[in-house]
N, C-alpha and C. Protein backbone atom coordinates (compact mmCIF):
# COMPACT_ATOMS: atom_id res chain seq x y z
N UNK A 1 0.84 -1.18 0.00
CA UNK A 1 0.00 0.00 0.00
C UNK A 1 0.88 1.24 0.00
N UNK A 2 0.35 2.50 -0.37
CA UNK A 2 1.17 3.69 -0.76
C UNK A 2 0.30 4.61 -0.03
N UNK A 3 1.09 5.24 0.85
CA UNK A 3 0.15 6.81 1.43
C UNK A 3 0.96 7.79 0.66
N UNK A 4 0.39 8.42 0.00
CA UNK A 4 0.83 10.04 -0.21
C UNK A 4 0.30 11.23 0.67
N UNK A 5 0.86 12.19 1.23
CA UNK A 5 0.63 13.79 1.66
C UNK A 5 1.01 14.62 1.14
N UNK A 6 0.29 15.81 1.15
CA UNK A 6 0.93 16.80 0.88
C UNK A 6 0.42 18.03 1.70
N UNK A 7 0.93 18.80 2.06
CA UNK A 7 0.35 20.15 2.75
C UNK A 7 0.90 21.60 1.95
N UNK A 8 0.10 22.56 1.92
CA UNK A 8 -0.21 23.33 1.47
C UNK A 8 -0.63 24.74 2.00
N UNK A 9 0.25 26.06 2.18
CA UNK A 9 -0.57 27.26 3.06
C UNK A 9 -1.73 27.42 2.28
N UNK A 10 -2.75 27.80 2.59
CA UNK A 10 -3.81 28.61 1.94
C UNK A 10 -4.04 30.08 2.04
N UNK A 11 -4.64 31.10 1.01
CA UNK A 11 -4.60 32.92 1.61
C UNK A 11 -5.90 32.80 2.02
N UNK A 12 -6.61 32.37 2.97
CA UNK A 12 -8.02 32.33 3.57
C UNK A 12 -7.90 31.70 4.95
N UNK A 13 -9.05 31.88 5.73
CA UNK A 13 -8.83 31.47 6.67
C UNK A 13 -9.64 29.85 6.72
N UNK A 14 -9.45 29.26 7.76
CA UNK A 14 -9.86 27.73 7.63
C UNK A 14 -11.44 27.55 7.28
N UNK A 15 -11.97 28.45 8.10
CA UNK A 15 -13.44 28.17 7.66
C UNK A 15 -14.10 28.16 6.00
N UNK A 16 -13.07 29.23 5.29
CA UNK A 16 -13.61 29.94 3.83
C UNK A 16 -12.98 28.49 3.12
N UNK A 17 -11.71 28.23 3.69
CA UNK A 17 -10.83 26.86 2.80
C UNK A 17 -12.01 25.96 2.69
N UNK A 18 -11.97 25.48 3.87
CA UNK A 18 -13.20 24.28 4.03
C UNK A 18 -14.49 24.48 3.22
N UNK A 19 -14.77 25.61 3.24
CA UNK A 19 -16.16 25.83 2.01
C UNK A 19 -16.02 25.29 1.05
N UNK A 20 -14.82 25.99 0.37
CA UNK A 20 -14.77 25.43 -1.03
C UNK A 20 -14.52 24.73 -1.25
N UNK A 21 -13.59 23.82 -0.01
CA UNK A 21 -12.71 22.09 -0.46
C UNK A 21 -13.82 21.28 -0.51
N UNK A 22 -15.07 21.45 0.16
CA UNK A 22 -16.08 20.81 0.59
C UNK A 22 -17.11 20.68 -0.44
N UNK A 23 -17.37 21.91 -0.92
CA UNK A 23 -18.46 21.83 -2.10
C UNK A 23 -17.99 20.90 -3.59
N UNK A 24 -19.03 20.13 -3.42
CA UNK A 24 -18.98 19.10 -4.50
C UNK A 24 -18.90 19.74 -5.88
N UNK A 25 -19.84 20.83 -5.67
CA UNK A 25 -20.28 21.43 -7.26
C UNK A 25 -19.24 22.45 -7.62
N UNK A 26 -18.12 22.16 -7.08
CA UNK A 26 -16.75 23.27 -7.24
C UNK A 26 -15.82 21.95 -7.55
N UNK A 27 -15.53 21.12 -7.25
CA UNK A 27 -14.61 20.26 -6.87
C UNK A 27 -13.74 19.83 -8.21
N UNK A 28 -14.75 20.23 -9.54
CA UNK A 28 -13.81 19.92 -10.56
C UNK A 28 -12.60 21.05 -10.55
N UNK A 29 -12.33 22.23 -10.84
CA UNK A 29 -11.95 23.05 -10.35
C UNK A 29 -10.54 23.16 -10.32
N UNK A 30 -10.49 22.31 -8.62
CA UNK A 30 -9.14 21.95 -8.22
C UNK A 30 -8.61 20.50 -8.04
N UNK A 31 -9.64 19.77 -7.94
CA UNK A 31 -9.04 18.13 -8.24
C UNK A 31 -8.33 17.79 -9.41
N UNK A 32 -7.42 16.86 -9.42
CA UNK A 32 -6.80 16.71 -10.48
C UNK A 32 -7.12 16.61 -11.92
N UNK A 33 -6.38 17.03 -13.13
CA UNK A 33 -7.29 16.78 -14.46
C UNK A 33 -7.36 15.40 -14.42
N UNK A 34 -8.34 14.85 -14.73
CA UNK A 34 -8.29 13.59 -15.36
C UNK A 34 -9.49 13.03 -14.37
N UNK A 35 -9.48 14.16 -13.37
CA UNK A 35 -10.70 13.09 -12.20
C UNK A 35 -11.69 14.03 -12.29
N UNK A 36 -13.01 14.22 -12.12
CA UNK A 36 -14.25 14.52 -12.12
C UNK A 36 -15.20 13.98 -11.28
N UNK A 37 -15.93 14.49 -10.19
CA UNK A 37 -17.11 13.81 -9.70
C UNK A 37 -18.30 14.95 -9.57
N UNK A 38 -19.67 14.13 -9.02
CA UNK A 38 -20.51 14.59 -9.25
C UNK A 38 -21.48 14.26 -7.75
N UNK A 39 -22.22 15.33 -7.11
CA UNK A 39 -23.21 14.34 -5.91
C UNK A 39 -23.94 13.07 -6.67
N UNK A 40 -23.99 12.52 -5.77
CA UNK A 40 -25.16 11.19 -6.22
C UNK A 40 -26.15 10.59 -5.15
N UNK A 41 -26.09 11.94 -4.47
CA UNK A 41 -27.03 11.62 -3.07
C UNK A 41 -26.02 11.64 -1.75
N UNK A 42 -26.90 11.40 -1.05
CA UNK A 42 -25.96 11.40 0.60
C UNK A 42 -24.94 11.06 0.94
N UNK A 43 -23.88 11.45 1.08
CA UNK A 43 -23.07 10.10 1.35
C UNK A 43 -21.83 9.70 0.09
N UNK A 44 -22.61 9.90 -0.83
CA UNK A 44 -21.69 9.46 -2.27
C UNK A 44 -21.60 10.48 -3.24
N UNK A 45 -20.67 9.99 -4.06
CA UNK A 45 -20.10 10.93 -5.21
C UNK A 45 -20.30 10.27 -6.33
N UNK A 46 -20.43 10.33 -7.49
CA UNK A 46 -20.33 9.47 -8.88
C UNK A 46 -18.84 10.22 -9.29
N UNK A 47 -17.56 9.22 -9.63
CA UNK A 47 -16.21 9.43 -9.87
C UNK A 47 -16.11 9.01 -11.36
N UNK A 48 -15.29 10.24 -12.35
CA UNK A 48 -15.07 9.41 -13.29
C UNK A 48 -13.41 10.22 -14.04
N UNK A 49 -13.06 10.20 -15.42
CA UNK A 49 -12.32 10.64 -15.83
C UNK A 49 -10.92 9.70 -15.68
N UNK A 50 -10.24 10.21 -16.89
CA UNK A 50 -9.19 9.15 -16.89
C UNK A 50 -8.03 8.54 -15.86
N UNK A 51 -7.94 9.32 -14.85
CA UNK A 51 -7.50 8.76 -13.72
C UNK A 51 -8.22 8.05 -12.89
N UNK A 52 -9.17 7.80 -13.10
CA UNK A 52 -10.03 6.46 -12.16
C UNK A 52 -10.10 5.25 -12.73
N UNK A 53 -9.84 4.28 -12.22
CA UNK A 53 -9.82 2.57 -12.87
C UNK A 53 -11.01 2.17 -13.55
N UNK A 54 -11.07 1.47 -14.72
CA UNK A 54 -11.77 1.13 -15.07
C UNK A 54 -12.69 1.47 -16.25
N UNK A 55 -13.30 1.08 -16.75
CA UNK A 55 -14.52 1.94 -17.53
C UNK A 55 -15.97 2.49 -17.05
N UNK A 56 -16.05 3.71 -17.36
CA UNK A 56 -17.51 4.54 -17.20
C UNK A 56 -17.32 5.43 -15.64
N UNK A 57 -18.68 5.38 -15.00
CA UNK A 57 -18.33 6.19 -14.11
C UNK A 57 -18.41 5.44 -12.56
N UNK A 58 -17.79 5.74 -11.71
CA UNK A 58 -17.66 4.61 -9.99
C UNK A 58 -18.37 5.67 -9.09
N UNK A 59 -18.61 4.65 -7.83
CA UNK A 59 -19.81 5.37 -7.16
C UNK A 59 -18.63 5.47 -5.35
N UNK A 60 -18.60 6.45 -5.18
CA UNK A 60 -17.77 6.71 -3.97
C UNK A 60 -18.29 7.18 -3.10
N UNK A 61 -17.18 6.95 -1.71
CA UNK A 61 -18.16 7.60 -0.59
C UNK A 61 -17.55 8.83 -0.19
N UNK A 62 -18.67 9.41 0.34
CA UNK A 62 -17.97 10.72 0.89
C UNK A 62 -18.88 11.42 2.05
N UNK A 63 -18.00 12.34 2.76
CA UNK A 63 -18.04 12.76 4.38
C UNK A 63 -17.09 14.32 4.12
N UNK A 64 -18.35 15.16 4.39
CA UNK A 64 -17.63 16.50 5.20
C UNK A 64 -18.25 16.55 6.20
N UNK A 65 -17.20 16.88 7.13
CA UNK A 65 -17.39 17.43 8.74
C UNK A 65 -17.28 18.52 9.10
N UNK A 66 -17.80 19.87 9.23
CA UNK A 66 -17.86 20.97 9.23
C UNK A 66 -16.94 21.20 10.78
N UNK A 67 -17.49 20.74 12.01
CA UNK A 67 -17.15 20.48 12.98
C UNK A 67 -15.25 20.66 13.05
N UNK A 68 -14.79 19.35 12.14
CA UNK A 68 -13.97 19.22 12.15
C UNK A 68 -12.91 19.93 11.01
N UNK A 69 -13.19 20.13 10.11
CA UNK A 69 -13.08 20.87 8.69
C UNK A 69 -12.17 20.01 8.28
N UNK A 70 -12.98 18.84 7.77
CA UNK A 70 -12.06 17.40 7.26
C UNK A 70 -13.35 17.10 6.23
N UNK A 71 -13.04 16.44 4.84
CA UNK A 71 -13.23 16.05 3.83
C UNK A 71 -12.70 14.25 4.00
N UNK A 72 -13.77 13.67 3.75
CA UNK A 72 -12.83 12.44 3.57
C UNK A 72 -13.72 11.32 2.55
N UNK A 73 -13.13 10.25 1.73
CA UNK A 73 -13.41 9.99 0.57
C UNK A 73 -12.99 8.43 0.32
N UNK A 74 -13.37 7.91 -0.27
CA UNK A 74 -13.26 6.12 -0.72
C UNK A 74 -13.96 5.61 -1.99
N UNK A 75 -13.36 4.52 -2.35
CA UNK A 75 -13.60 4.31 -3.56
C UNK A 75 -14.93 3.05 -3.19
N UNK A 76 -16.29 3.20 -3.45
CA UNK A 76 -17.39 1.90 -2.69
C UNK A 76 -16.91 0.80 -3.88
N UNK A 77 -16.66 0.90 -5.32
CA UNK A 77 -16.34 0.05 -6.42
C UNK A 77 -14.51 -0.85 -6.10
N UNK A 78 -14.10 0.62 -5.29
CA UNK A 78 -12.21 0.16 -5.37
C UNK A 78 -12.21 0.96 -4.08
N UNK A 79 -12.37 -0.35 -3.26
CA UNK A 79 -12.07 -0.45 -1.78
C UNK A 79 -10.48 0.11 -1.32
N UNK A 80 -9.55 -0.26 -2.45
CA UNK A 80 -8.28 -0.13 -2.08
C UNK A 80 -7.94 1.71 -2.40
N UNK A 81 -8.82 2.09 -2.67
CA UNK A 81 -8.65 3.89 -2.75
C UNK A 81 -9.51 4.88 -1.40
N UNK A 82 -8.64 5.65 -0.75
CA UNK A 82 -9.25 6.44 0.07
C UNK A 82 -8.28 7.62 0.08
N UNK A 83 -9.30 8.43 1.05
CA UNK A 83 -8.07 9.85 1.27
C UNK A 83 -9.40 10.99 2.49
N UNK A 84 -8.10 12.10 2.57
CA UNK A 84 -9.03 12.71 3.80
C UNK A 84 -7.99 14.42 3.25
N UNK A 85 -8.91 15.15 3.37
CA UNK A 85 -8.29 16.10 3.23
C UNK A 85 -8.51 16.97 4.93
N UNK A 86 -7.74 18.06 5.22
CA UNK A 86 -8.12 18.66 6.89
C UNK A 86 -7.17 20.00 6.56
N UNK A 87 -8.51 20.74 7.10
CA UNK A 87 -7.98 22.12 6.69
C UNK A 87 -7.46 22.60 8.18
N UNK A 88 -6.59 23.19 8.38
CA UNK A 88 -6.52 23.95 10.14
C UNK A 88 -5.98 25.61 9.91
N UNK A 89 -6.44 26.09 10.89
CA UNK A 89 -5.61 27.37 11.62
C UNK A 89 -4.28 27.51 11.22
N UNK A 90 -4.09 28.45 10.88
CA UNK A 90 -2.47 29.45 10.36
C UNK A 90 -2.46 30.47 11.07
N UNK A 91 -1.39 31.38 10.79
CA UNK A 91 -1.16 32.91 11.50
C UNK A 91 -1.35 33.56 10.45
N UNK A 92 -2.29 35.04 11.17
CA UNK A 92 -2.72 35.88 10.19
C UNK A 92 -4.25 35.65 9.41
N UNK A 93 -4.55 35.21 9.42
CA UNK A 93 -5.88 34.54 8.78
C UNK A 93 -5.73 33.81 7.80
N UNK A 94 -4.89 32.62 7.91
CA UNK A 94 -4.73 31.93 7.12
C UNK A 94 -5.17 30.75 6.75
N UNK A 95 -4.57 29.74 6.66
CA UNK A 95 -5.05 28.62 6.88
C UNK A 95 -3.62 27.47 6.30
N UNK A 96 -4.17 26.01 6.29
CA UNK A 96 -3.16 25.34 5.70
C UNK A 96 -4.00 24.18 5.45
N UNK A 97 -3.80 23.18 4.45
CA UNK A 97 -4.80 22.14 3.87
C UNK A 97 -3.63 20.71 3.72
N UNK A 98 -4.05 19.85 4.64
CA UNK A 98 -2.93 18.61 3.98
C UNK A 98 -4.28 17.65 3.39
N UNK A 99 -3.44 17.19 2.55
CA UNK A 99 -4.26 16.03 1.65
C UNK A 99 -3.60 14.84 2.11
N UNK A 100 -3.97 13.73 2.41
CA UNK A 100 -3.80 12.28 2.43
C UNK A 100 -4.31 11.19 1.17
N UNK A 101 -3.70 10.74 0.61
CA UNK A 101 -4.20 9.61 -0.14
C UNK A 101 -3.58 7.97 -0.12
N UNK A 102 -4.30 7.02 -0.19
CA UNK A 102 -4.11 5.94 0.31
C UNK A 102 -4.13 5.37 -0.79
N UNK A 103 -3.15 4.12 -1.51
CA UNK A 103 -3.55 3.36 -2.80
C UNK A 103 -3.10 2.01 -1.82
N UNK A 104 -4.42 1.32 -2.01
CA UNK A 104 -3.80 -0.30 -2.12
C UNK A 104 -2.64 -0.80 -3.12
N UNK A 105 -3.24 -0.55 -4.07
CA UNK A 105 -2.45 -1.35 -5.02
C UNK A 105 -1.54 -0.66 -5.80
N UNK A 106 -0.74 0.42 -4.91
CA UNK A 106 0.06 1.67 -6.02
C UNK A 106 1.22 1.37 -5.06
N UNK A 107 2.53 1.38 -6.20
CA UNK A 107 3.72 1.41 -5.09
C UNK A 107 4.17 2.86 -4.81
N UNK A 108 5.16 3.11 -3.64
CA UNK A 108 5.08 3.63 -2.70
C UNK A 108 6.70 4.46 -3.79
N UNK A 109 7.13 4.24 -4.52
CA UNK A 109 8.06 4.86 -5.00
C UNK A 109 8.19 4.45 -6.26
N UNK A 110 8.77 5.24 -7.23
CA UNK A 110 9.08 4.98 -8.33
C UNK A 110 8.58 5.81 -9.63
N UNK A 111 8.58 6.11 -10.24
CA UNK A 111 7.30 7.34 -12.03
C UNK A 111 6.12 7.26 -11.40
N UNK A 112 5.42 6.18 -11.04
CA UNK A 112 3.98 6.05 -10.46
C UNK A 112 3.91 6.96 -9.29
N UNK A 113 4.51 6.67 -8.23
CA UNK A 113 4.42 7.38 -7.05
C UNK A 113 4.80 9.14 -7.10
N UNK A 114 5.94 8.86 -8.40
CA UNK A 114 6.03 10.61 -8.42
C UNK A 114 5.41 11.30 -8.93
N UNK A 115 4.35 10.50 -9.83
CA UNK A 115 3.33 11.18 -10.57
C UNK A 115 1.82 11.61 -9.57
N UNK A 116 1.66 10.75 -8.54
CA UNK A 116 0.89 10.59 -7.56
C UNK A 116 1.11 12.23 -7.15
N UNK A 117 2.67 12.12 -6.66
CA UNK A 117 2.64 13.35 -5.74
C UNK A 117 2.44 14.69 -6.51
N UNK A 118 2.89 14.74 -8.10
CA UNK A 118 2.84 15.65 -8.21
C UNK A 118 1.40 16.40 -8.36
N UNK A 119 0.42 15.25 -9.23
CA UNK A 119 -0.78 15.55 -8.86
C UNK A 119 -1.42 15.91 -7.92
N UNK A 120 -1.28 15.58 -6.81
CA UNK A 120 -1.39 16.26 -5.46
C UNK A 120 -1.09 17.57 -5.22
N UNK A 121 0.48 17.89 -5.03
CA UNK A 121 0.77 19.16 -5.24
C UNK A 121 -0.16 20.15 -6.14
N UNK A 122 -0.47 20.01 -7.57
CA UNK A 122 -0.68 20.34 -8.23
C UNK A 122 -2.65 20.92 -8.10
N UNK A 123 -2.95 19.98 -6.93
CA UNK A 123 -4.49 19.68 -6.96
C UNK A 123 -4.07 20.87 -5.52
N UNK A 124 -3.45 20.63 -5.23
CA UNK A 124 -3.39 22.28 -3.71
C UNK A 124 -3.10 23.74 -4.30
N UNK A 125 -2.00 23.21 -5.09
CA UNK A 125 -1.82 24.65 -5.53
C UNK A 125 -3.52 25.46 -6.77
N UNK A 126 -3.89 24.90 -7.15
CA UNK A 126 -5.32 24.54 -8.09
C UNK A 126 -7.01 25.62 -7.13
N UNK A 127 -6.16 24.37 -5.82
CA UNK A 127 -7.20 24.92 -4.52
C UNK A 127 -7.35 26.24 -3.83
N UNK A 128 -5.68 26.59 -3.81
CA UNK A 128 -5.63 27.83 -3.36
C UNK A 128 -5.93 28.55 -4.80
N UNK A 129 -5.36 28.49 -6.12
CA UNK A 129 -6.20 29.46 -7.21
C UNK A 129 -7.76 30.11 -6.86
N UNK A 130 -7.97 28.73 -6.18
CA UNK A 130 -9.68 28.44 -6.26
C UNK A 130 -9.90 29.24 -5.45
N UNK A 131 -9.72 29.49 -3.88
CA UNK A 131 -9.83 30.18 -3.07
C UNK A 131 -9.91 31.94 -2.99
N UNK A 132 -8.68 31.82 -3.42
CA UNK A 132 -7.96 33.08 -4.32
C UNK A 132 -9.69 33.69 -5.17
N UNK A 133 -9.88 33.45 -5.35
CA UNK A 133 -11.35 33.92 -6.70
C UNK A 133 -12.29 34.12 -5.71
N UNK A 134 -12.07 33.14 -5.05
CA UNK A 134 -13.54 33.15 -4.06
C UNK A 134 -13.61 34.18 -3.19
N UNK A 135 -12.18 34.76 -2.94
CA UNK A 135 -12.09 35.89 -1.61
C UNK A 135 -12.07 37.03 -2.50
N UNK A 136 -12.43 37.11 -4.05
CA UNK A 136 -12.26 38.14 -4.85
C UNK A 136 -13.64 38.87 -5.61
N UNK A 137 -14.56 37.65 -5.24
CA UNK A 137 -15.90 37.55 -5.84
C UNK A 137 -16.51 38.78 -5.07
């Protein structure tokens, strides 16, 4: 199994981060290209795009905790995929966002794994763009 992290400052404070990391109907946005989801009711997401296994579209689970200002996510089709995102407190009104992702079946080093991370990176820096607009609106 492979965990990836990454953390990330944000220019907002935790509560405004968490809005937008949270809203589904934003989420294409800043998630990686190739991934796309959609609500599909309580609880779940419909996942698709060329970074997800398989053909057509997968049905995932999902959890925001306002409480906690944590995002967290699983694959119900591909058990071996999860992740949690958690926004916290910075200085200044800031904030900071780490992402977690979990692959069963992804190794832990090597083109695969560096491609993992950079997507990651790439999906924070994306987030704060995102943010960035939102404190501009």
């Amino acid at each position: 199994m492979a965990e990836f992290e990454a953390t990330r400052g944000m220019p907002a404070s935790s509560t405004i981060v968490y809005g937008v990391a949270s809203d589904v109907d934003i989420m294409d946005r800043w998630l990686p290209q190739g991934l796309s989801v959609a609500d599909a009711g309580p609880g779940t997401l419909e996942a698709g795009g060329d970074l997800v296994p398989g053909p057509g579209p997968h049905e995932g689970l999902f959890r925001a905790s306002e409480e906690q200002l944590r995002v967290e996510w699983g694959g119900r089709d591909h058990p071996g995929y999860a992740g949690w995102l958690q926004v916290s407190d910075a200085a200044g009104g800031t904030s900071e966002v780490t992402v977690h992702i979990s692959l069963l079946d992804e190794p832990d080093s090597g083109a695969r794994a560096d491609e993992v991370r950079e997507l990651l990176d790439r999906s924070l820096d994306r987030l704060a763009d995102e943010v960035s607009r939102h404190l501009s609106a």
